[in-house]
N, C-alpha and C. Protein backbone atom coordinates (compact mmCIF):
# COMPACT_ATOMS: atom_id res chain seq x y z
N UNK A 1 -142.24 44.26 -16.87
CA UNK A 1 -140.91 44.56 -16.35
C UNK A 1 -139.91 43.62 -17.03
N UNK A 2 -138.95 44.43 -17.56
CA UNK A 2 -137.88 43.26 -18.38
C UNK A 2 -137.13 42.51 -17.44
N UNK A 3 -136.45 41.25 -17.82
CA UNK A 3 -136.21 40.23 -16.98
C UNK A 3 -134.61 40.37 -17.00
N UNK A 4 -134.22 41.28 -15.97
CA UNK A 4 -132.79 41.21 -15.81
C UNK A 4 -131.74 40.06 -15.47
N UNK A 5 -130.97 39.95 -15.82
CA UNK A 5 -130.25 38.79 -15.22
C UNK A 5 -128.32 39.42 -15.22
N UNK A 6 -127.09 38.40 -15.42
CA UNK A 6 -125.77 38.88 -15.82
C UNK A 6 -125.43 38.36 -16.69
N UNK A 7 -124.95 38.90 -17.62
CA UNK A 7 -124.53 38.69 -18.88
C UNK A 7 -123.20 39.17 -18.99
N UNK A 8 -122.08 37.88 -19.52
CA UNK A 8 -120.93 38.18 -19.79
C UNK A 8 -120.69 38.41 -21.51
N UNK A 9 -119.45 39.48 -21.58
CA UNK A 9 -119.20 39.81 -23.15
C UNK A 9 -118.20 39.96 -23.10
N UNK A 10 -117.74 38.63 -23.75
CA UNK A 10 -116.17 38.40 -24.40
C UNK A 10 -115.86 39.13 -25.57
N UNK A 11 -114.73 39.95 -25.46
CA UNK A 11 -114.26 40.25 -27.04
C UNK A 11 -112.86 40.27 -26.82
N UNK A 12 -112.57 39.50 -28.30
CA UNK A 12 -111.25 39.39 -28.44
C UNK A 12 -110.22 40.84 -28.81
N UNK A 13 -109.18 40.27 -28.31
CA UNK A 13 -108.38 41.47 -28.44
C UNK A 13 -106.68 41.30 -29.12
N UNK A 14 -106.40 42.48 -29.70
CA UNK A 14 -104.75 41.79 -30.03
C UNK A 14 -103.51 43.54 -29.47
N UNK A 15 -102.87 42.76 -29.44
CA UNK A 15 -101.69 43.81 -29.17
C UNK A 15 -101.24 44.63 -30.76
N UNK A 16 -101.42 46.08 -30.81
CA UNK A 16 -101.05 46.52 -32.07
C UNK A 16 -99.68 46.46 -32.44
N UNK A 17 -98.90 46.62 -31.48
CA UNK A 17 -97.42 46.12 -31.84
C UNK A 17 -97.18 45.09 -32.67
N UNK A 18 -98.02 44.30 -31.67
CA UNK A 18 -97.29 42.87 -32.01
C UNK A 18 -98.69 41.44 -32.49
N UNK A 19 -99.27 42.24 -33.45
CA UNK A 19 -100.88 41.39 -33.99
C UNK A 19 -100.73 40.07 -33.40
N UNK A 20 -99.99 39.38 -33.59
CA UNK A 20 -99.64 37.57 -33.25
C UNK A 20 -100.45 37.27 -31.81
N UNK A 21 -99.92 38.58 -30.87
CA UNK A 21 -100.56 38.18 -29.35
C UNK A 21 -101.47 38.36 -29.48
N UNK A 22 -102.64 37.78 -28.87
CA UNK A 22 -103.97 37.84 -28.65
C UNK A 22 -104.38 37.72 -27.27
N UNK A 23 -105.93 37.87 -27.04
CA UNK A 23 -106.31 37.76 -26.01
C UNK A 23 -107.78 37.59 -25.47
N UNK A 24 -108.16 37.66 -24.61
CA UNK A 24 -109.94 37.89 -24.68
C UNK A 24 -110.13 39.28 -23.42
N UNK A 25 -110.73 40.19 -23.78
CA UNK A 25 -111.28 41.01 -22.73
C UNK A 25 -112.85 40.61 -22.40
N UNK A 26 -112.95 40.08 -20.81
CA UNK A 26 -114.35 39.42 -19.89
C UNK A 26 -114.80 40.70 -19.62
N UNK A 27 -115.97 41.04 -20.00
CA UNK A 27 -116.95 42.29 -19.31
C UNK A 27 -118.26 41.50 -18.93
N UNK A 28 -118.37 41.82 -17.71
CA UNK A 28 -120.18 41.31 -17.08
C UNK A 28 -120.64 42.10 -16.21
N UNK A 29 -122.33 41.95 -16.32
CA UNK A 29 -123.19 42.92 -15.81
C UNK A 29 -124.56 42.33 -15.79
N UNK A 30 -125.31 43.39 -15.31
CA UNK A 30 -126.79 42.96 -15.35
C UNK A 30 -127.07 43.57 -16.26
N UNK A 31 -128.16 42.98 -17.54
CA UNK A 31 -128.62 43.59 -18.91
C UNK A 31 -130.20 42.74 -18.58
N UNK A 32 -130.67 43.27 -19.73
CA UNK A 32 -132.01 41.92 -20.12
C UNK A 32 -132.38 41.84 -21.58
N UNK A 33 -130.92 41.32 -21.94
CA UNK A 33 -130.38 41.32 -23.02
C UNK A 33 -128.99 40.63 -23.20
N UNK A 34 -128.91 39.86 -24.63
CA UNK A 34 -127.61 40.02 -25.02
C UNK A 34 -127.11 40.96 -25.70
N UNK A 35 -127.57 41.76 -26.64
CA UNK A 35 -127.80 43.28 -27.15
C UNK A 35 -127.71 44.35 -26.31
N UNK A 36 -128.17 44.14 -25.04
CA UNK A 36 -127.91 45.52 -24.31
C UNK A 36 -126.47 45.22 -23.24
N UNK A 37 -126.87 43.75 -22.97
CA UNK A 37 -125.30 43.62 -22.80
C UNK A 37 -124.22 43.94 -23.17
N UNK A 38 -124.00 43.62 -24.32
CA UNK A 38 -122.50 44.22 -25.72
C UNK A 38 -122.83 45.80 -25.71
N UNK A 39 -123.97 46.35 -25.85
CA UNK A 39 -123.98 47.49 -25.91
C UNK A 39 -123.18 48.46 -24.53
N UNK A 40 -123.45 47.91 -23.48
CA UNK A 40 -123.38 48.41 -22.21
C UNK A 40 -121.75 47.93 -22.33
N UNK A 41 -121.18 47.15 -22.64
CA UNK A 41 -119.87 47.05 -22.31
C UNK A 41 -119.22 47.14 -23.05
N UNK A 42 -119.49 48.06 -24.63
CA UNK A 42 -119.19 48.89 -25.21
C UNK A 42 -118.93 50.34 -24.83
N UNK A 43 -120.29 50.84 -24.10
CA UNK A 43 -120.46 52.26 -23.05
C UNK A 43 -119.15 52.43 -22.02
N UNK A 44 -119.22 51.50 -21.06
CA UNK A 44 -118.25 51.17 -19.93
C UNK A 44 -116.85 51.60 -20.62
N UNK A 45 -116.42 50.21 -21.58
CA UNK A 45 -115.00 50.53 -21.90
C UNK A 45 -115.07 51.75 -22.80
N UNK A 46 -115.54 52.40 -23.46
CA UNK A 46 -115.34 53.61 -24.44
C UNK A 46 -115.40 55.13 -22.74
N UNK A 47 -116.19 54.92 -21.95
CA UNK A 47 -115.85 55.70 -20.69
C UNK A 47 -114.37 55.95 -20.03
N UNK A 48 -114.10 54.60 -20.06
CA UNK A 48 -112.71 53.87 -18.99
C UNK A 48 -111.61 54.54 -20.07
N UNK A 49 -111.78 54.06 -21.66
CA UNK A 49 -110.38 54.73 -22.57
C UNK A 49 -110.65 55.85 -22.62
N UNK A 50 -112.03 56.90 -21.96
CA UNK A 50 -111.65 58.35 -22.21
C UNK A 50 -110.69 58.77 -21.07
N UNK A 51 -111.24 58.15 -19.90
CA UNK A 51 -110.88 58.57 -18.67
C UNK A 51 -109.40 58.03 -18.97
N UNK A 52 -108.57 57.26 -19.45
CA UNK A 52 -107.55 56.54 -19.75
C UNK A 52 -106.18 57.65 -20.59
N UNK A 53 -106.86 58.03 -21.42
CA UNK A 53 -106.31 58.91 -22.35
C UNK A 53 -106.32 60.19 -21.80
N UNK A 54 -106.73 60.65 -20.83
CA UNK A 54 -107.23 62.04 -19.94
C UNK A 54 -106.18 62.05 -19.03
N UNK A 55 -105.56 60.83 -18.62
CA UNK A 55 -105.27 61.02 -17.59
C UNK A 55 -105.84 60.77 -16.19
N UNK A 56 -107.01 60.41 -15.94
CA UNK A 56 -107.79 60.07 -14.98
C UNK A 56 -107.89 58.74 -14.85
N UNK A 57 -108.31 58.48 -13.49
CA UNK A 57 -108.96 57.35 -13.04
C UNK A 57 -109.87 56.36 -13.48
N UNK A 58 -109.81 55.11 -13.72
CA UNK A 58 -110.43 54.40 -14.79
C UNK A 58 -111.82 54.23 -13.62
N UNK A 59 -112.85 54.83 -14.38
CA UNK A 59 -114.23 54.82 -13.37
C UNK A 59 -113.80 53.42 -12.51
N UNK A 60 -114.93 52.92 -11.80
CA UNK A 60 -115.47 51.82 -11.03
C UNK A 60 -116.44 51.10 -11.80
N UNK A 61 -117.05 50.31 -11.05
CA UNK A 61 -118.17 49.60 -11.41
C UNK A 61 -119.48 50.54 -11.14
N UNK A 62 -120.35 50.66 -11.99
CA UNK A 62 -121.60 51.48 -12.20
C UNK A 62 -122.59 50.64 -11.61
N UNK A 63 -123.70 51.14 -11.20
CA UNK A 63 -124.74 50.64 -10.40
C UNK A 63 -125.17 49.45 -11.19
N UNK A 64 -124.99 49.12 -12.14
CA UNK A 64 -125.64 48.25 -12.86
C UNK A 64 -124.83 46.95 -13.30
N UNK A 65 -123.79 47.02 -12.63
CA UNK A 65 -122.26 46.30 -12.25
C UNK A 65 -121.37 46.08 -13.33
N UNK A 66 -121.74 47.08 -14.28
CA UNK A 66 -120.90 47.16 -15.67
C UNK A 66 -119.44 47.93 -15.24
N UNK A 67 -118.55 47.83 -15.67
CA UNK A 67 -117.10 48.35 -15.35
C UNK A 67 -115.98 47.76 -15.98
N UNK A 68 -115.29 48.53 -16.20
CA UNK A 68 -114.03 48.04 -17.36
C UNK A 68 -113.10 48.41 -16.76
N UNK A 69 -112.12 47.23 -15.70
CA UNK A 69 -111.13 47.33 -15.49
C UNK A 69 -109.74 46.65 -16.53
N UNK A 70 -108.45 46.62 -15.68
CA UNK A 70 -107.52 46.53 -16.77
C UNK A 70 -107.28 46.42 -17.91
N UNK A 71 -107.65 47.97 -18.57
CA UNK A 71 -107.69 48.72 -19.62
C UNK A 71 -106.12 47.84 -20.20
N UNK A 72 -105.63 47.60 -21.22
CA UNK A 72 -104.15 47.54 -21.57
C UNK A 72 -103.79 48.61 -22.72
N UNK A 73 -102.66 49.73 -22.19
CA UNK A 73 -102.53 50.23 -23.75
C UNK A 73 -102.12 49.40 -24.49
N UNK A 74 -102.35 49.68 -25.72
CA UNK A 74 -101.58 49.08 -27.01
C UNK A 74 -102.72 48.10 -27.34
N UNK A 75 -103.08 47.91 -26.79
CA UNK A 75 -104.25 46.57 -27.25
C UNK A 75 -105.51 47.03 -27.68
N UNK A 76 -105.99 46.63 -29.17
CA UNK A 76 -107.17 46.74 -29.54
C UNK A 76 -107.89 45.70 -29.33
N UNK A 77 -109.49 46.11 -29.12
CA UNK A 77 -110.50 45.59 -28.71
C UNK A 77 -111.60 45.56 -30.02
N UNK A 78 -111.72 44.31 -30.42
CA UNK A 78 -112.13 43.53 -31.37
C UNK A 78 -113.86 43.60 -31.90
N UNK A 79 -114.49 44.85 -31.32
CA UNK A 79 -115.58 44.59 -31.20
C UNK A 79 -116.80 43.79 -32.61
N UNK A 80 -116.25 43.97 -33.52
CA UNK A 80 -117.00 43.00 -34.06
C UNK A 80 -117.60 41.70 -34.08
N UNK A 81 -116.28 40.94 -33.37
CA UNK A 81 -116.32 39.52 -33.10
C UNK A 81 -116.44 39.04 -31.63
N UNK A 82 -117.36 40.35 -30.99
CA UNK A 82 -117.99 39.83 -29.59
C UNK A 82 -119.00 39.35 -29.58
N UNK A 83 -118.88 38.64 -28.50
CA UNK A 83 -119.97 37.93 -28.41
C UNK A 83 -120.63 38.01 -26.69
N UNK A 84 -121.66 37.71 -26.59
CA UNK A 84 -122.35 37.87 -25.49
C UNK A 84 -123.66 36.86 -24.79
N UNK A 85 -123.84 36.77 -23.53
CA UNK A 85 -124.54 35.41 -23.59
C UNK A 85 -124.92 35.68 -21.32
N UNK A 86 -125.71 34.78 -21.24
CA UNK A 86 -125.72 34.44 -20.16
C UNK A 86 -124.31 33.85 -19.42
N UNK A 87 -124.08 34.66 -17.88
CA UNK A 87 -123.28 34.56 -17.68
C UNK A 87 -123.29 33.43 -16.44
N UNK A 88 -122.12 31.91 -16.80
CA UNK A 88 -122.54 31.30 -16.04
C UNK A 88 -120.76 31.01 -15.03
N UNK A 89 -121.63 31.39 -13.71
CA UNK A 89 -120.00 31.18 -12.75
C UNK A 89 -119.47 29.92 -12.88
N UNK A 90 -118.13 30.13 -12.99
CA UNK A 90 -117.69 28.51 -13.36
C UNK A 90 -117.07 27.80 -11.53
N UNK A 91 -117.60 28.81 -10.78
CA UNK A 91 -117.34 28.36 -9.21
C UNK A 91 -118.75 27.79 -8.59
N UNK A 92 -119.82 27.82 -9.57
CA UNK A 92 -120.85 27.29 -8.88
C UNK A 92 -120.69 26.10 -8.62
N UNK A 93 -121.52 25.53 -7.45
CA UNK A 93 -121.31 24.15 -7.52
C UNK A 93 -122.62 23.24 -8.38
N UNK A 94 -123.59 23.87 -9.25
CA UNK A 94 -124.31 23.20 -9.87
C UNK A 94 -123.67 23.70 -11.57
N UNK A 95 -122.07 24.41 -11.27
CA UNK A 95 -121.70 24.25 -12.75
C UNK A 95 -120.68 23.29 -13.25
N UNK A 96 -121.08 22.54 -14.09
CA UNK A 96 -119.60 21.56 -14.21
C UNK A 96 -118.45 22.10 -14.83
N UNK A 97 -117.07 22.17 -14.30
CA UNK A 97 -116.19 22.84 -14.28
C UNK A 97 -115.32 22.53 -15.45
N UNK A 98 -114.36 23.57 -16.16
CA UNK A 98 -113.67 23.10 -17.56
C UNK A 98 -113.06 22.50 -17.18
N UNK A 99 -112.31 22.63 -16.12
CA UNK A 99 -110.82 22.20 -15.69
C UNK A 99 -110.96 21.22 -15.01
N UNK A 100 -109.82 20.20 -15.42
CA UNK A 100 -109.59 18.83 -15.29
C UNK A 100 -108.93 18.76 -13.82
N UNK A 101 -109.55 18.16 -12.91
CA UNK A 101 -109.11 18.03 -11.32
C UNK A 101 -107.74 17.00 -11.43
């Protein structure tokens, strides 16, 4: 049985207007993988911009807790230079936190 866990996948993003702005789009889920991770939140958001461009409702979160909310128009999504990894809460209390108290 493969060893599921959550895996977050950052990919950067820029505004086509205006290249200069940048950004990061956070997607996380359960994979058992970093490969099926990126893959899966590749699936999700390519779902969410059909439903987007349709006119419809940007799905929910899928049983597998993959989901691509705040879609932005105008902004491309960088997928080459994603990256993907174990996803670690930065509210745990056994995680040490970025931010300076």
């Amino acid at each position: 049985m493969p060893n599921h866990e959550v895996y977050e996948v950052d990919v950067p993003i820029h505004d086509t207007a205006a290249p200069a702005l940048r950004g990061l789009h956070v997607f996380t889920g359960v994979a058992d993988s970093p490969a099926a991770a990126l893959r899966r939140a590749h699936e999700v958001y390519d779902a969410a911009l059909a439903a987007q461009q349709a006119g419809l409702e940007v799905p929910g979160k899928e049983p597998d807790s993959w989901g691509a909310a705040g879609l932005r128009p105008g902004w491309e999504m960088e997928w080459t230079a994603a990256t993907a990894g174990p996803w670690h809460n930065p509210l745990s209390c056994t995680t040490r936190s970025r931010f300076a108290l």
